[in-house]
Protein backbone atom coordinates (compact mmCIF):
# COMPACT_ATOMS: atom_id res chain seq x y z
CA UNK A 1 5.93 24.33 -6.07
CA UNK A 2 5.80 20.65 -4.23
CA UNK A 3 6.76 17.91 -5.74
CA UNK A 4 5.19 14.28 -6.17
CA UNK A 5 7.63 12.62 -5.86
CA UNK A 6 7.73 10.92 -2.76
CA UNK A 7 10.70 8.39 -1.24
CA UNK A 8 10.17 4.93 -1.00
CA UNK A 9 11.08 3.13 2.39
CA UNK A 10 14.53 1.68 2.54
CA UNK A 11 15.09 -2.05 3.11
CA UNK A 12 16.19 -2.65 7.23
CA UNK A 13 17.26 -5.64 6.95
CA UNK A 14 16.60 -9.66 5.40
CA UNK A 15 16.84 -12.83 7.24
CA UNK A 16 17.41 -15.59 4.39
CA UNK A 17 17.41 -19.50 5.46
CA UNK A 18 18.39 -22.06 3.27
CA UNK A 19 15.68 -25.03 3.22
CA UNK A 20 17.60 -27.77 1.01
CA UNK A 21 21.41 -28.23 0.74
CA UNK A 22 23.62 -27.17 3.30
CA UNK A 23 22.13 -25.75 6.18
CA UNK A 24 22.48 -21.76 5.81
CA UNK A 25 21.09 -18.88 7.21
CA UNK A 26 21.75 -15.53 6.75
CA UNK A 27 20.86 -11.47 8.13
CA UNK A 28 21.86 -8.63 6.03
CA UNK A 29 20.87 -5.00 5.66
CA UNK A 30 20.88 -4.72 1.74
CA UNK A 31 19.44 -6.11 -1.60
CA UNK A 32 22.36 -6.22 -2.80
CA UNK A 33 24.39 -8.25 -0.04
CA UNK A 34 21.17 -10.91 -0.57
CA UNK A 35 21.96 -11.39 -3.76
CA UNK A 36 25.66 -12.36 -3.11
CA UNK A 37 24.46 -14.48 -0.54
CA UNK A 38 21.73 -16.48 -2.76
CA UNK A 39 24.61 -16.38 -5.68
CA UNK A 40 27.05 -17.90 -3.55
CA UNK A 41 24.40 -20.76 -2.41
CA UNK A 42 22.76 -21.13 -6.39
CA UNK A 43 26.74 -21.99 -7.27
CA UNK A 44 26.86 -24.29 -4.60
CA UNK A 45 23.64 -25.84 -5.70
CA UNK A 46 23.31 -29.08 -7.94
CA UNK A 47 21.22 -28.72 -11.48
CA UNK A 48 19.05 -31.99 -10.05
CA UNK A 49 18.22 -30.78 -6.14
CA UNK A 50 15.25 -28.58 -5.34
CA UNK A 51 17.20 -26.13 -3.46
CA UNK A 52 14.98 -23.56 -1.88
CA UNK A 53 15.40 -20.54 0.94
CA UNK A 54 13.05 -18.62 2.96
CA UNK A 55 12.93 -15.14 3.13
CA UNK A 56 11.86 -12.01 5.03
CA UNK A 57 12.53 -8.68 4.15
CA UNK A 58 11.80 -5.95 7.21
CA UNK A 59 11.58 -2.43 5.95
CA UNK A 60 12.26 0.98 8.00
CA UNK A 61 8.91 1.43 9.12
CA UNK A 62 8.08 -1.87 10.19
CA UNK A 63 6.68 -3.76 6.57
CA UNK A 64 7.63 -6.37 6.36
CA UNK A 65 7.57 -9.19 3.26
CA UNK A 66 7.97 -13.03 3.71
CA UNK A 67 8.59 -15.40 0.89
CA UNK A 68 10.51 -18.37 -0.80
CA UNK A 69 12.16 -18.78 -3.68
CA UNK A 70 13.99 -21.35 -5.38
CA UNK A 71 17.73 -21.58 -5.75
CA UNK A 72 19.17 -22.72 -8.88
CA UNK A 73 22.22 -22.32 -10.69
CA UNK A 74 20.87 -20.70 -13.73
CA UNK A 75 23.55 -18.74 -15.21
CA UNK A 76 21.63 -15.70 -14.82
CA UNK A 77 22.24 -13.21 -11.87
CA UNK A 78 20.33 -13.81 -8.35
CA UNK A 79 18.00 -11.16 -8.09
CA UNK A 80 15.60 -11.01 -4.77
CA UNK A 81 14.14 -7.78 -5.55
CA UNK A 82 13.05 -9.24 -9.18
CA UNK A 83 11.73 -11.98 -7.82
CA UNK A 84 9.79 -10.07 -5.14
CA UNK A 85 8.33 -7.48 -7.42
CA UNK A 86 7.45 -10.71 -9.74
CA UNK A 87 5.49 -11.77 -6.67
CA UNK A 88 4.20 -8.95 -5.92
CA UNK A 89 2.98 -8.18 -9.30
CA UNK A 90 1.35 -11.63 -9.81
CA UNK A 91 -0.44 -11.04 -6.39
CA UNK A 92 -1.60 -6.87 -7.16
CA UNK A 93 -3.10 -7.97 -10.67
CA UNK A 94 -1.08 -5.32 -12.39
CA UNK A 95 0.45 -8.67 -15.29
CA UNK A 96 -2.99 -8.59 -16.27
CA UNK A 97 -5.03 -10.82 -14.73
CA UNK A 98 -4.57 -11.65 -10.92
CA UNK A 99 -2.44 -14.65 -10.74
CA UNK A 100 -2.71 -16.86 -7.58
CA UNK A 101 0.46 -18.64 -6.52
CA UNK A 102 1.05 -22.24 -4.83
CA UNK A 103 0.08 -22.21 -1.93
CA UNK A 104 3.34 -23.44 -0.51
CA UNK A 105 4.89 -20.45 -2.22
CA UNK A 106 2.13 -17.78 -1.34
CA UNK A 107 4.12 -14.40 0.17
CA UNK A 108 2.88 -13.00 3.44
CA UNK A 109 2.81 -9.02 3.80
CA UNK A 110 1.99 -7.07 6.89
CA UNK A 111 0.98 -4.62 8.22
CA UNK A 112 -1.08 -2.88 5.21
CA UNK A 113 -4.08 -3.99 4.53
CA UNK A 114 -6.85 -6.70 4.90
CA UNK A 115 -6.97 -7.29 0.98
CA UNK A 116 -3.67 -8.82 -0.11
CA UNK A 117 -4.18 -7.46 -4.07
CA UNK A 118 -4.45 -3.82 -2.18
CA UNK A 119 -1.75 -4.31 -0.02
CA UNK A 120 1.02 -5.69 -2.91
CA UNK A 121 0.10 -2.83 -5.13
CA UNK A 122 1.03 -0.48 -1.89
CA UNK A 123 4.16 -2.25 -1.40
CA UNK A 124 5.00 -1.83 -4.98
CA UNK A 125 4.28 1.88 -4.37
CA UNK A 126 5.62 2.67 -1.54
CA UNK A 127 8.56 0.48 -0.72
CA UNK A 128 12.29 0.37 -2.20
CA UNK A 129 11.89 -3.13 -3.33
């Protein structure tokens, strides 16, 4: 009997940089330790200041995912993988229609595939985001 169920690839490791505020960067090897970082800069963060950091997430086999994302303290908890699968989402057409992003804000993905709608849905598939 197989089985379908196939495992995702594991994050390697994200590089985070802080674009407004106090100069930041950061390298870590989990989701998790990302969001403590971005929840530690969001409560450092004023209410009035665009605060925004830049992103990449590397993945075992070599996927990789670059982004931004804005840092505010909302109250809520600091989730980068909700945000990315947002993104991703938006970009695969599976909320419906196929949403395009600002420009400024448009992820990059590579390597999967030439068309970008193909290549989110994969890395929805196939990667522990």
């Amino acid at each position: 009997m197989s089985s379908d169920i196939c495992e995702k690839v594991d994050v390697s490791r994200i590089f985070i940089h802080r674009l407004n505020g106090l100069a930041s960067e950061a390298r870590v090897s989990s989701v998790e330790a990302a969001n403590t970082v971005l929840e530690g800069w969001a409560a450092e963060s004023s209410q009035e200041d665009e605060d925004q950091c830049e992103f990449k997430i590397v993945f075992e086999d070599g996927f990789w995912y670059h982004g931004k994302m804005p840092i505010t303290p909302t109250g809520k908890r600091v989730s980068l993988a909700r945000y990315v699968r947002k993104q991703l989402a938006a970009l695969a057409g599976t909320e419906g229609k196929r949403r395009s992003l600002p420009k400024d804000d448009s992820p990059e993905l590579a390597p999967l595939g030439a068309d970008v709608a193909e290549s989110a849905k994969m890395a929805l598939d196939y990667y522990n985001i």
